[in-house]
Protein backbone atom coordinates (compact mmCIF):
# COMPACT_ATOMS: atom_id res chain seq x y z
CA UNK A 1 11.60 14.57 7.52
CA UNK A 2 10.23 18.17 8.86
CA UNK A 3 12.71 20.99 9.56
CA UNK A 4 12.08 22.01 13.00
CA UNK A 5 10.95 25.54 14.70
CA UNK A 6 11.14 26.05 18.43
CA UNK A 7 12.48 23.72 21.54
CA UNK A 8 11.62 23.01 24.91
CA UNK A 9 12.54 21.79 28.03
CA UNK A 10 12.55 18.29 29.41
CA UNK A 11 8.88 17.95 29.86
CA UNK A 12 8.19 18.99 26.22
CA UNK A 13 9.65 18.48 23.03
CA UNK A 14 10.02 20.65 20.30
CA UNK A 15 13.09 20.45 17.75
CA UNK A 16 15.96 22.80 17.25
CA UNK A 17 16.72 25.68 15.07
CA UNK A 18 15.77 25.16 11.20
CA UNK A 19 18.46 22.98 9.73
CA UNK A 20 19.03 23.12 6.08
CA UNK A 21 9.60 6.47 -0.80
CA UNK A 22 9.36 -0.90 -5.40
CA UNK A 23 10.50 -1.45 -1.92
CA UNK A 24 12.24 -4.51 0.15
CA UNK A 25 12.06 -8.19 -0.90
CA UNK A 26 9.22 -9.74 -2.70
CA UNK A 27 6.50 -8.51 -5.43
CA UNK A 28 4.46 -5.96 -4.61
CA UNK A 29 0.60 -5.50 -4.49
CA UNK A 30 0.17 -4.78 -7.80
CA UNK A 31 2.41 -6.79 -9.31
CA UNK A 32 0.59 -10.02 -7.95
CA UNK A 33 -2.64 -8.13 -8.83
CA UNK A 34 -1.58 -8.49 -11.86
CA UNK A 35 -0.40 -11.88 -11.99
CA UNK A 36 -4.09 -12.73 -10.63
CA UNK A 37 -5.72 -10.88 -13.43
CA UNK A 38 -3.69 -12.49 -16.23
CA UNK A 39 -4.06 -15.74 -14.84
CA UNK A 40 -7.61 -15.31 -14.71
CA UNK A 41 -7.99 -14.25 -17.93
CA UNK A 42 -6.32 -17.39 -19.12
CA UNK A 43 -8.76 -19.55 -17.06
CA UNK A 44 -11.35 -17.42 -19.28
CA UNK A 45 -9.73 -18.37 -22.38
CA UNK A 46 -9.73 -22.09 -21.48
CA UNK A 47 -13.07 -22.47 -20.20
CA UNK A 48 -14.22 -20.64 -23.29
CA UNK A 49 -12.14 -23.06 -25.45
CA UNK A 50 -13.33 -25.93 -24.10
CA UNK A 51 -16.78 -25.21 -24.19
CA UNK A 52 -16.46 -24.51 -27.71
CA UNK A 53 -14.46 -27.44 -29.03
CA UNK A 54 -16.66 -29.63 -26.56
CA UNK A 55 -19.56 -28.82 -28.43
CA UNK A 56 -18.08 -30.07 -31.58
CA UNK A 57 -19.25 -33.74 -30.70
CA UNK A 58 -22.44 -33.05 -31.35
CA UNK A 59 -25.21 -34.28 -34.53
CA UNK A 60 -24.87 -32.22 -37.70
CA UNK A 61 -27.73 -30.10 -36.81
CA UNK A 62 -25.98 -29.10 -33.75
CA UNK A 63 -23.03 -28.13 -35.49
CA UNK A 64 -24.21 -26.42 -38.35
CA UNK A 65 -26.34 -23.93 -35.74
CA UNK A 66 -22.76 -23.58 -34.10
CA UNK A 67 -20.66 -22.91 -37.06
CA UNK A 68 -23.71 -20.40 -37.89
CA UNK A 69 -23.32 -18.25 -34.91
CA UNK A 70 -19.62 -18.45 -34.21
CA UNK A 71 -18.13 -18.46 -37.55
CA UNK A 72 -21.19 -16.46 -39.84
CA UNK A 73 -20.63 -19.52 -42.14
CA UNK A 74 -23.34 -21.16 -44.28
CA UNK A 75 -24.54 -24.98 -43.26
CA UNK A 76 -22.54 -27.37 -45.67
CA UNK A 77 -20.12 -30.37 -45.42
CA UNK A 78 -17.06 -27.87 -45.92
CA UNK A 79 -18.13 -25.11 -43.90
CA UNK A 80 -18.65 -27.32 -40.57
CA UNK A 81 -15.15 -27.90 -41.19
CA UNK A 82 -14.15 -23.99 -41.61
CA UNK A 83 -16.40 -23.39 -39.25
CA UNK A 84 -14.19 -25.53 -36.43
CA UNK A 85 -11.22 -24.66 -37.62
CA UNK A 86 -12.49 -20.76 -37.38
CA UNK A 87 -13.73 -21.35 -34.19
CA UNK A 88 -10.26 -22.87 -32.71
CA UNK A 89 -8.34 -19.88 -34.30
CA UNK A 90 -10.37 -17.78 -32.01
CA UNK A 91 -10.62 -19.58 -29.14
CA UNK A 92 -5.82 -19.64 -29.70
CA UNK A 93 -6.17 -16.33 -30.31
CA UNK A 94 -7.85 -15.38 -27.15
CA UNK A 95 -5.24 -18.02 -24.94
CA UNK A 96 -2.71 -16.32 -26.76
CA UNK A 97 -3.71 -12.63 -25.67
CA UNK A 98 -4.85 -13.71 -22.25
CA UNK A 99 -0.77 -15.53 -22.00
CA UNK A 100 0.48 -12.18 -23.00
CA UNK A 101 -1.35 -10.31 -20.38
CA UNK A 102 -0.31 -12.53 -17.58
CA UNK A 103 3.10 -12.50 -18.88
CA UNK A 104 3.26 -9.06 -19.22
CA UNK A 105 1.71 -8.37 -15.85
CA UNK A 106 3.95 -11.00 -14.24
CA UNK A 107 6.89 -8.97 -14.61
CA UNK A 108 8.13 -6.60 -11.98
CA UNK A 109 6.54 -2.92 -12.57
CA UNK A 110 8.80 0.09 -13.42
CA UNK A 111 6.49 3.42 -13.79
CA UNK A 112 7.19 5.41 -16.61
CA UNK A 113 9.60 8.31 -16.19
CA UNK A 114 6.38 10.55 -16.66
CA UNK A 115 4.46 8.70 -13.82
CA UNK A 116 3.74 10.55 -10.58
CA UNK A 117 6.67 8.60 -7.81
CA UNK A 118 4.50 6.11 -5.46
CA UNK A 119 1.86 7.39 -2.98
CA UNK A 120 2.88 7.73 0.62
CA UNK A 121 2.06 4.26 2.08
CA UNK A 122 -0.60 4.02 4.40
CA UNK A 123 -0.73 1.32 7.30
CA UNK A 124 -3.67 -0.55 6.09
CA UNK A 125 -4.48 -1.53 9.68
CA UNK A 126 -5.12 1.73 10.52
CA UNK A 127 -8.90 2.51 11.97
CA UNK A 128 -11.10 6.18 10.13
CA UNK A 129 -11.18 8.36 13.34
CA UNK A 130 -12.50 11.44 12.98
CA UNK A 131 -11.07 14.40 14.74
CA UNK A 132 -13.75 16.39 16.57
CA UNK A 133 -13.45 20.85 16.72
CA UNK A 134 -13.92 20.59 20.14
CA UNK A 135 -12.46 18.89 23.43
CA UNK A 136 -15.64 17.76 24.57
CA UNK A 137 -16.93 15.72 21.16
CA UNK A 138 -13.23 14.07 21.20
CA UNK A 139 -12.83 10.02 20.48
CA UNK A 140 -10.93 7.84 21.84
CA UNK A 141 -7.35 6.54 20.84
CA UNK A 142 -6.25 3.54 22.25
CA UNK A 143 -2.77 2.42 22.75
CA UNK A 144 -1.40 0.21 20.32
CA UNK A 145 -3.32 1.48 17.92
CA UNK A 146 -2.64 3.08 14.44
CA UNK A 147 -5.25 5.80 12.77
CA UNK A 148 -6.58 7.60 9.56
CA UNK A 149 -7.83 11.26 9.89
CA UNK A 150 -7.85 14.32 7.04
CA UNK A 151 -6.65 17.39 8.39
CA UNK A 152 -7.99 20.71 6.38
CA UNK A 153 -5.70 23.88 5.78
CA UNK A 154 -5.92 25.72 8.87
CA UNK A 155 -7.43 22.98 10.52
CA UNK A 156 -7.47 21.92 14.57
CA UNK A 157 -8.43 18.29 15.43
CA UNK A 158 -8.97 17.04 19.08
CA UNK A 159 -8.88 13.36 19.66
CA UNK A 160 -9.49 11.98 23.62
CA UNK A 161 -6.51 9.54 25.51
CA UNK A 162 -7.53 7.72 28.93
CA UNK A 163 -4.21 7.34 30.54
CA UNK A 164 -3.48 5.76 34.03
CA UNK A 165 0.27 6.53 35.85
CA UNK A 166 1.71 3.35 35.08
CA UNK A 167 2.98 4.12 31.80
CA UNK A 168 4.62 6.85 29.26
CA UNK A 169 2.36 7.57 26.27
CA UNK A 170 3.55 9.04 23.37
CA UNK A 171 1.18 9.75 20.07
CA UNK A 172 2.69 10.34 16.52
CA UNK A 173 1.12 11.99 13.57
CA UNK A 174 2.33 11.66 10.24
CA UNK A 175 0.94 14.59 7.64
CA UNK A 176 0.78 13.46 3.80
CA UNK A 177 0.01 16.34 1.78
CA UNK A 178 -1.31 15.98 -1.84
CA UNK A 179 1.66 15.37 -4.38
CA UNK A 180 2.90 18.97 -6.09
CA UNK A 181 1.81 21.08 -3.85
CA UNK A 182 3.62 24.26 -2.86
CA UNK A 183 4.43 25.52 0.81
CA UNK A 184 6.11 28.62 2.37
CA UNK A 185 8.28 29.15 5.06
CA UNK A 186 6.85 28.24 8.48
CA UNK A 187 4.41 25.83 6.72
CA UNK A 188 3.46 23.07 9.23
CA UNK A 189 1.95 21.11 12.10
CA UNK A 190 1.93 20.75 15.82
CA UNK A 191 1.22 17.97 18.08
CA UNK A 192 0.24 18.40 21.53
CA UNK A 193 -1.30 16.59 24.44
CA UNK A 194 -2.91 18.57 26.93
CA UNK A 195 -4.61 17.31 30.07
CA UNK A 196 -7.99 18.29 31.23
CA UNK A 197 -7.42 21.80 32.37
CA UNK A 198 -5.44 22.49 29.74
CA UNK A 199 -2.03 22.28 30.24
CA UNK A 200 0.35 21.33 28.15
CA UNK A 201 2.08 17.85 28.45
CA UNK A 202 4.55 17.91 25.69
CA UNK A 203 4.42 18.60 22.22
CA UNK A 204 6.62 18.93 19.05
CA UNK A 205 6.13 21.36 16.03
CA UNK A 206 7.69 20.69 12.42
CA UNK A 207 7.88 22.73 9.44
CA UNK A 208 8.55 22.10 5.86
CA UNK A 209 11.48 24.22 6.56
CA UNK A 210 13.17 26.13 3.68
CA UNK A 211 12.19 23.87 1.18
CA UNK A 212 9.16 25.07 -1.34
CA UNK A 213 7.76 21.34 -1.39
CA UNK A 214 5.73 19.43 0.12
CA UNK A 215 6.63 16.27 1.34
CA UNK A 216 5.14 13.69 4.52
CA UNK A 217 5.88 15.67 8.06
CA UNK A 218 6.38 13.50 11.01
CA UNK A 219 6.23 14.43 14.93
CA UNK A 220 4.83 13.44 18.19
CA UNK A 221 3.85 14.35 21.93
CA UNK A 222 4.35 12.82 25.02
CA UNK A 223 3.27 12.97 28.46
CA UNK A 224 5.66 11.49 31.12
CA UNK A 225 5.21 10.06 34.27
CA UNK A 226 7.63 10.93 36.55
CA UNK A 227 7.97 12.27 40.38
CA UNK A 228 10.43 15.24 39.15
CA UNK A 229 7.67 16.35 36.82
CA UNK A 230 4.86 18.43 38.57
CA UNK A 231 2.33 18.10 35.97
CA UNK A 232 0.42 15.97 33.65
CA UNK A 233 0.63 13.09 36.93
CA UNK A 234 -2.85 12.23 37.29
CA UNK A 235 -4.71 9.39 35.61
CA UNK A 236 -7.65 10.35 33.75
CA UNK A 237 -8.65 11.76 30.18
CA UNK A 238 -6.07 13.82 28.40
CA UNK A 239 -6.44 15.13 24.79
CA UNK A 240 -4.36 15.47 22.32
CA UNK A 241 -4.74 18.38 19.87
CA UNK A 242 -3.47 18.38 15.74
CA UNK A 243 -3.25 22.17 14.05
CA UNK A 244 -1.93 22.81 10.95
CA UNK A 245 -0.11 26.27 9.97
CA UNK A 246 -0.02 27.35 6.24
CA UNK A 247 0.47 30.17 4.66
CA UNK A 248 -2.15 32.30 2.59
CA UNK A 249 -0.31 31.81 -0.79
CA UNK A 250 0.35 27.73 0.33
CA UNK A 251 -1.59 25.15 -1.74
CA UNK A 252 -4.63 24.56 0.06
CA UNK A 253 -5.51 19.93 -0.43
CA UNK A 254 -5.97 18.77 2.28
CA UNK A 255 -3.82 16.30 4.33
CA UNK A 256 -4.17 13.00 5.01
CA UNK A 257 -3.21 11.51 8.53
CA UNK A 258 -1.50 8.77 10.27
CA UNK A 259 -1.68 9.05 13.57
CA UNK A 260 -0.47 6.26 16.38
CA UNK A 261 -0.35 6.35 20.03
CA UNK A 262 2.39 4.10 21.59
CA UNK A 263 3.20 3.26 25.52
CA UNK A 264 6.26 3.12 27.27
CA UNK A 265 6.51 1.16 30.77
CA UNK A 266 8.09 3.02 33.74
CA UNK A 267 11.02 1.92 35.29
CA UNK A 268 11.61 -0.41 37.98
CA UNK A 269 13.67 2.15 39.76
CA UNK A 270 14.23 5.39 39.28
CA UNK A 271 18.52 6.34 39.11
CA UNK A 272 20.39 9.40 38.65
CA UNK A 273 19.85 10.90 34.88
CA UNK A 274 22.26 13.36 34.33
CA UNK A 275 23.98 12.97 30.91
CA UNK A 276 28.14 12.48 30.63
CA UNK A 277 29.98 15.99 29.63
CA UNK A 278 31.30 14.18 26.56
CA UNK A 279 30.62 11.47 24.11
CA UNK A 280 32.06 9.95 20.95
CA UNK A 281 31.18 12.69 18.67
CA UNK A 282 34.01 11.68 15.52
CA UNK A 283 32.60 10.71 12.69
CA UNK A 284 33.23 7.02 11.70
CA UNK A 285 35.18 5.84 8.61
CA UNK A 286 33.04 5.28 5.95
CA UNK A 287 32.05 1.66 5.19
CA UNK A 288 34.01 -0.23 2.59
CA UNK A 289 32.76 -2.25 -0.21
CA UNK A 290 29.99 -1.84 -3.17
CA UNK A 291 27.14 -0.61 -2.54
CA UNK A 292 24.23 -3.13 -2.25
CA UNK A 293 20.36 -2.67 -3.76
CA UNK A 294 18.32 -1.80 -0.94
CA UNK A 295 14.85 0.40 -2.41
CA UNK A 296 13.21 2.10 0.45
CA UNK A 297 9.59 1.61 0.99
CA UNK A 298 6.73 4.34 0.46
CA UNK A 299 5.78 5.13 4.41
CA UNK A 300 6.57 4.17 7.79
CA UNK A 301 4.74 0.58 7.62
CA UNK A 302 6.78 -0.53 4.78
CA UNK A 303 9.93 1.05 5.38
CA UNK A 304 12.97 -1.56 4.34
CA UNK A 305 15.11 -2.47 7.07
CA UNK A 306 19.28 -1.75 6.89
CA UNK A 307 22.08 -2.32 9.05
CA UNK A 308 25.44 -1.04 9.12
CA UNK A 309 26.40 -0.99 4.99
CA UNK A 310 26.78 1.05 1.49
CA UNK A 311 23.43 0.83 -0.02
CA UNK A 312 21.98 1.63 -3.54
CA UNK A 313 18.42 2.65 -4.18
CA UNK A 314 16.84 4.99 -6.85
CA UNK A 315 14.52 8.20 -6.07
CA UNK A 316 12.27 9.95 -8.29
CA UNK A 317 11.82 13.71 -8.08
CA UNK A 318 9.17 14.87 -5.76
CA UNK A 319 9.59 11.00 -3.78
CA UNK A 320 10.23 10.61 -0.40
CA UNK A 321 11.88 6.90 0.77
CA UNK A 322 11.88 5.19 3.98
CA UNK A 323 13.90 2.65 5.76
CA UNK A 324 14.41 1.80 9.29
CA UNK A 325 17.67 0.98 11.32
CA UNK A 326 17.37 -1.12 14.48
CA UNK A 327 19.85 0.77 17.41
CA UNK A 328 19.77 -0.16 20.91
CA UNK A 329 21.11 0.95 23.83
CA UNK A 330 24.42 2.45 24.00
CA UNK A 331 24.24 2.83 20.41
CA UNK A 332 25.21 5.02 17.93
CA UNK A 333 23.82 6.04 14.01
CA UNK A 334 25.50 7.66 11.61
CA UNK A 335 23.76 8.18 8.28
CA UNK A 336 24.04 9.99 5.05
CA UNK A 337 22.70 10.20 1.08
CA UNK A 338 24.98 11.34 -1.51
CA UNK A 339 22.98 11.52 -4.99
CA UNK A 340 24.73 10.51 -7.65
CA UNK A 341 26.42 12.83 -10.82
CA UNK A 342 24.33 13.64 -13.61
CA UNK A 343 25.05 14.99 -17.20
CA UNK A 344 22.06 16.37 -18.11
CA UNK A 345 23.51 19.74 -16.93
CA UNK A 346 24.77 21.99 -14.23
CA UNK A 347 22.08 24.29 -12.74
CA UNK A 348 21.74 24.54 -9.07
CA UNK A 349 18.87 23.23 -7.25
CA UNK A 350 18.86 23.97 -3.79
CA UNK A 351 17.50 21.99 -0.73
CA UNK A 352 17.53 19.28 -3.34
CA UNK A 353 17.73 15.86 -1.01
CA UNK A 354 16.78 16.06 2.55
CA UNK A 355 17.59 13.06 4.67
CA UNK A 356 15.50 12.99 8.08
CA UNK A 357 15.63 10.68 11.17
CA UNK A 358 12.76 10.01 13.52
CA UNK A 359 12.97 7.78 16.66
CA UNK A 360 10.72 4.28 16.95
CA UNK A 361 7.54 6.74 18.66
CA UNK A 362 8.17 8.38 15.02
CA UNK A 363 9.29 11.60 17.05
CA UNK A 364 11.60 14.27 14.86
CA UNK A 365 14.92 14.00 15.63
CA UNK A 366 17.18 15.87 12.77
CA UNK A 367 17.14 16.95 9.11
CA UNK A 368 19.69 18.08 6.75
CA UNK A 369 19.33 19.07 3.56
CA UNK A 370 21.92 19.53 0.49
CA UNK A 371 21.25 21.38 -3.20
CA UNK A 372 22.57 19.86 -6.12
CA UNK A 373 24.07 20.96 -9.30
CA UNK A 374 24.70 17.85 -11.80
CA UNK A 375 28.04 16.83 -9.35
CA UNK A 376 27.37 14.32 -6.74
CA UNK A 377 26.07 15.63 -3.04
CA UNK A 378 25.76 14.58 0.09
CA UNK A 379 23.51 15.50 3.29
CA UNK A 380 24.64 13.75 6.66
CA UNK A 381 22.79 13.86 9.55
CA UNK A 382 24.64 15.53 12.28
CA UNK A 383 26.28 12.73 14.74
CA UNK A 384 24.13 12.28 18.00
CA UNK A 385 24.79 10.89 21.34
CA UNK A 386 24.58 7.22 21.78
CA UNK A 387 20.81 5.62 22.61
CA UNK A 388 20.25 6.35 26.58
CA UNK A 389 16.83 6.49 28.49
CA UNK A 390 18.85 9.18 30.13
CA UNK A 391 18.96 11.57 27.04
CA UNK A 392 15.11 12.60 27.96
CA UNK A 393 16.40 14.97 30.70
CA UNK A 394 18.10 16.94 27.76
CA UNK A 395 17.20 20.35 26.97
CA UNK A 396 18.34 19.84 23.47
CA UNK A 397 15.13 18.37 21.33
CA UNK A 398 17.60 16.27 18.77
CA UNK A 399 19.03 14.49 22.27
CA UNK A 400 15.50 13.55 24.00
CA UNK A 401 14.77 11.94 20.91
CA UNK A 402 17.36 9.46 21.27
CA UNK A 403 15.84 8.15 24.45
CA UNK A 404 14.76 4.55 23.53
CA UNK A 405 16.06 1.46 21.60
CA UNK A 406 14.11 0.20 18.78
CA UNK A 407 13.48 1.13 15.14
CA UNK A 408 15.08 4.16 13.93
CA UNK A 409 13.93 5.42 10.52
CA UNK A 410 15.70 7.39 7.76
CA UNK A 411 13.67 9.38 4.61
CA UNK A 412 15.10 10.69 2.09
CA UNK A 413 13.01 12.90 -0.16
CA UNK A 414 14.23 14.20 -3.69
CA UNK A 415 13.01 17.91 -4.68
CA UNK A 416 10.21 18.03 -7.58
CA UNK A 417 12.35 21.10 -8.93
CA UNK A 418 14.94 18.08 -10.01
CA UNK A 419 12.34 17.06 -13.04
CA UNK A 420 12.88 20.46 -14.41
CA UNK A 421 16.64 20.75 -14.51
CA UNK A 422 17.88 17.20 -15.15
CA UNK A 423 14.26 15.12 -16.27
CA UNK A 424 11.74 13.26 -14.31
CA UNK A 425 13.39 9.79 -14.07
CA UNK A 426 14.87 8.22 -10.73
CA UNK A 427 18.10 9.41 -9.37
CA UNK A 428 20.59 7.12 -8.34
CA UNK A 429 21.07 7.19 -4.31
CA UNK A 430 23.88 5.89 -2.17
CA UNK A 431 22.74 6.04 1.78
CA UNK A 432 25.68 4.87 3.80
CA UNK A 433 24.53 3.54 7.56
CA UNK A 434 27.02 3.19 10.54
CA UNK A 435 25.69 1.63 13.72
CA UNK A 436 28.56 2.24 16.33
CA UNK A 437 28.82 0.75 19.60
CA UNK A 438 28.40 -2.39 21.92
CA UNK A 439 24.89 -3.04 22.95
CA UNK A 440 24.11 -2.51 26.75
CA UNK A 441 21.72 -3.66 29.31
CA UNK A 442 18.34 -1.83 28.74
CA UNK A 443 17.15 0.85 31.97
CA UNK A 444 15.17 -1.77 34.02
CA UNK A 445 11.47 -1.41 32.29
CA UNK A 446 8.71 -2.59 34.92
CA UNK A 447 7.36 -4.54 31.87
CA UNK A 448 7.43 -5.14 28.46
CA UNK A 449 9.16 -2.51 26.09
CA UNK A 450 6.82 -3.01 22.98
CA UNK A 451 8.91 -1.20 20.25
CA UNK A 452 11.41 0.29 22.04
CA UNK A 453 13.61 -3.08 22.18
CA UNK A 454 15.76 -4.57 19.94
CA UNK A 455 15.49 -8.15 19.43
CA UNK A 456 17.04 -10.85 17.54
CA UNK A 457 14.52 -10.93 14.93
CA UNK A 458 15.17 -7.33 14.53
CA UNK A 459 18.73 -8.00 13.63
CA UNK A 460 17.55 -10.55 11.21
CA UNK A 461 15.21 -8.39 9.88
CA UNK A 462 17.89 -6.02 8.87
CA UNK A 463 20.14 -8.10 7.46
CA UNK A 464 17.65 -9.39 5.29
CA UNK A 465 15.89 -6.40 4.09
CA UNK A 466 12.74 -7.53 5.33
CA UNK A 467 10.02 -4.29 5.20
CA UNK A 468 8.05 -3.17 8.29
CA UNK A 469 5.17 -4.91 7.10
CA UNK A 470 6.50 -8.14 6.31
CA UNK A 471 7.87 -8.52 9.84
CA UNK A 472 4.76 -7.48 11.74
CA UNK A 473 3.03 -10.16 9.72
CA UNK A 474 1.09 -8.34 6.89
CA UNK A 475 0.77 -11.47 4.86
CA UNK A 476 -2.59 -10.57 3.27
CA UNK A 477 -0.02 -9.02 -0.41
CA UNK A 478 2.05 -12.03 0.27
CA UNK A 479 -0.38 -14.55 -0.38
CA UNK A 480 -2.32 -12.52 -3.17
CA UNK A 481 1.53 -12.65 -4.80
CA UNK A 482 1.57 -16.48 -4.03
CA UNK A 483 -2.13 -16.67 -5.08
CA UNK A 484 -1.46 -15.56 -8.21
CA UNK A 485 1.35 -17.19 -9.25
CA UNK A 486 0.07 -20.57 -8.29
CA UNK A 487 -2.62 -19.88 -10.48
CA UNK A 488 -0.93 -18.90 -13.14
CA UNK A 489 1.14 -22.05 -12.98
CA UNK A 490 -1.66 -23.85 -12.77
CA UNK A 491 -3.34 -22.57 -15.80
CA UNK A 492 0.07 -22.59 -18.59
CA UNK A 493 0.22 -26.70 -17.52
CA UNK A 494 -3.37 -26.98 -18.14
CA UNK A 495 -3.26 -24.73 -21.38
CA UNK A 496 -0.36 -26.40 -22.83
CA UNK A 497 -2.43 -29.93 -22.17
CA UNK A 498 -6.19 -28.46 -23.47
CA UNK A 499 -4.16 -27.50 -26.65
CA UNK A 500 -2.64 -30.55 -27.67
CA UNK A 501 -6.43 -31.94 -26.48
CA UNK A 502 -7.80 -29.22 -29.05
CA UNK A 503 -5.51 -30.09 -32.23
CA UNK A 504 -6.29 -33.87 -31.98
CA UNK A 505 -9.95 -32.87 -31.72
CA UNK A 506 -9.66 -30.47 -34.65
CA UNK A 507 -8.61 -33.12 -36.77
């Protein structure tokens, strides 16, 4: 997702060279909104209509004050009559429009082609921090945790870790800049964490590369413990520091940020760790079959899971997808995007699809990025060595990145330049996943590997397509979906009785 600028050695991590988001299963948010609104709007309409035609049991007096207010028709044997049958027109009239609207509302949404693509999605868990200038007014982050900051242009945010020497922490920040914007080269973040006298524990630094767009950055520090390593080894406070580099002439909104700081237990024992001279390298045959529908999600808490497959989605211009790819250890993943032909002409837009990977600490690991010129293209993400705890002692950032098992998540983002050339609707995209390898024995964790595991549920999780957020167990959409639907269900049978009710009452 970020095109990288410097690297590091083992104790740091900073990426190579410059190299060049309706999602998952179910209804979404708004959609059951919607359901929920119409359906309410019918419940209106039949409480309305009931009250109305209730009232028509009443004396003549009653009736003829009724008919007076609700119909503007004069007291009189015939008008009480016009007046009811005025009166049910209305109240049919209203069901009617309130049925449309929930019917309307009920089915699934597809923006216009002249709607802005879907907002980065936030984790709605996360917890307002509120990065302080300095060190010493720092707040906490706790492990485990996901946050919400705003980081300004040419900004520097401090936030304050307590970490003992039992485990590896690693914290992520995701940067969302406003949609439209415009970058130059060397536009970016870094992350670092620093201890308290300063020195720096690890830290990775991403740039919107090449590309003249903005688009959501990912990276992430870490501080190790290990006996090799001479610093960063005490328990204690350690801070880690967020600092944004733009450009004079670089659209100056201010970005949003997701920031999460994830552990990593120590091993029982500690074995040898240097890497074999060669690996399986080849690139795999491609995957046979059609592709199958598989929309990314909007951020890194709904991202749609995948397995090995051919898989279709659609991409607006200026939208960046994500999806995640369980690989464990001894693994391999191979991915690429090819965007499909288009006749709407021939002009060249470069850096037009970039496909990015980041690791399960949502640590940069590689981009590549491909222009397009109305024929079909491809970007493919250079092939990497298989998952091994041992790949930390790497000097080569895109190889300490594949240092754990767990979730491994692919974005692909379509340039905004695409509208003008070929017209603001989606694209179609064909991202073809390999996972290559039998799965080994993990590195002997002295405890529980939180996210950087893969477990059977993962596996089910990607052969169903299930979204981030659906497998943590963010049911609070789910029921509002099932909410509304019951209600609206609820509401046609009781129309469809009230009217027959209303006709024999109108006559």
């Amino acid at each position: 997702m970020a095109a990288p600028k410097d690297a590091k050695g083992p104790g740091e991590s900073g990426p190579d060279a410059d190299t060049g988001g309706a999602s998952g299963a179910g209804w979404s948010g708004t959609t059951a909104l919607a359901v929920g609104g119409g359906a309410l709007l019918l419940l209106a309409g039949v409480l309305l209509g009931v009250r109305r035609a209730g009232a028509g049991h009443g004396d003549g007096h009653d009736e003829e004050k009724r008919v007076s207010t609700q119909a503007g028709a004069t007291a009189g044997d015939g008008t009480g009559r016009r007046g009811r049958t005025a009166g049910t027109r209305k109240v049919a009239a209203l069901l009617t429009a309130a049925a449309a609207v929930g019917t309307l509302t009920a089915l699934p949404a597809r923006a216009a082609e002249s709607a802005p693509p879907p907002a980065y999605s936030f984790d709605p868990a996360a917890q307002r921090i509120a990065g302080a200038a300095s060190s010493a007014d720092a707040k906490p982050m706790d492990p485990g945790k996901t946050y919400r900051d705003t980081l300004k242009k040419d900004g520097k945010l401090y936030y304050r870790l307590h970490l003992d020497t039992l485990r590896n922490s690693y914290v992520s920040a995701v940067a969302v800049p406003q949609p439209g914007g415009k970058t130059a080269y060397g536009d970016g973040f870094k992350i670092t964490i620093q201890d308290g006298s300063g020195t720096t524990c690890g830290y990775q630094d991403v740039s919107f590369g090449s590309g003249e767009y903005v688009r959501p950055l990912t990276a992430y520090a870490q501080r190790i413990v290990h006996p090799d390593v001479s610093s960063c080894q005490e328990a204690g406070t350690y801070y880690v520091i967020v600092e944004r580099e733009s450009d004079a002439t670089s659209t100056p909104d201010d970005w949003e940020l997701e920031l999460q700081h994830v552990t990593e237990p120590l091993l029982k024992q500690n074995g040898p760790d240097k890497l074999p001279d060669s690996w399986p390298s080849g690139t795999p045959e491609p995957v046979a079959g059609e592709p199958r529908e598989r929309q990314g999600g909007n951020g890194f808490h709904d991202a749609v899971s995948l397995d090995t497959g051919e898989w279709r989605a659609d991409i607006r211009p200026g939208q960046t997808l994500f999806w995640r790819v369980p690989v464990d250890w001894g693994q391999q993943l191979f991915a690429s995007a090819e965007l499909g032909s288009s006749d709407k002409g021939d002009d060249l837009v470069s850096y037009a699809l970039a496909l990015g990977l980041d690791n399960p600490a949502r640590g940069f690991v590689d981009l590549q990025t491909v222009g397009f010129s109305g024929d079909p293209a491809t970007a493919t993400l250079a092939p990497r060595r298989p998952v091994d705890h041992k790949n930390r002692s790497s000097y080569e950032s895109a190889t300490t990145g594949m240092r754990f098992a767990g979730w491994y998540y692919l974005t692909a983002t379509l340039s905004p330049e695409i509208a003008q050339e070929y017209g603001d609707g989606p694209v179609p995209l064909i991202l073809r996943v390999t996972v290559r390898g039998d799965r080994r024995q993990g590195p002997g964790y002295d405890g529980d590997p939180g996210v950087f595991q893969v477990t059977k549920d993962d596996r089910k999780a990607a052969a169903s397509g299930a979204t981030g957020a659906e497998v943590t167990g963010d049911s609070t959409m789910v029921a509002v979906a099932a909410g509304g639907l019951g209600l609206g269900t609820v509401l046609l049978v009781g129309l469809g009785g009230w009217t027959l009710w209303a006709r024999r009452a109108a006559r």
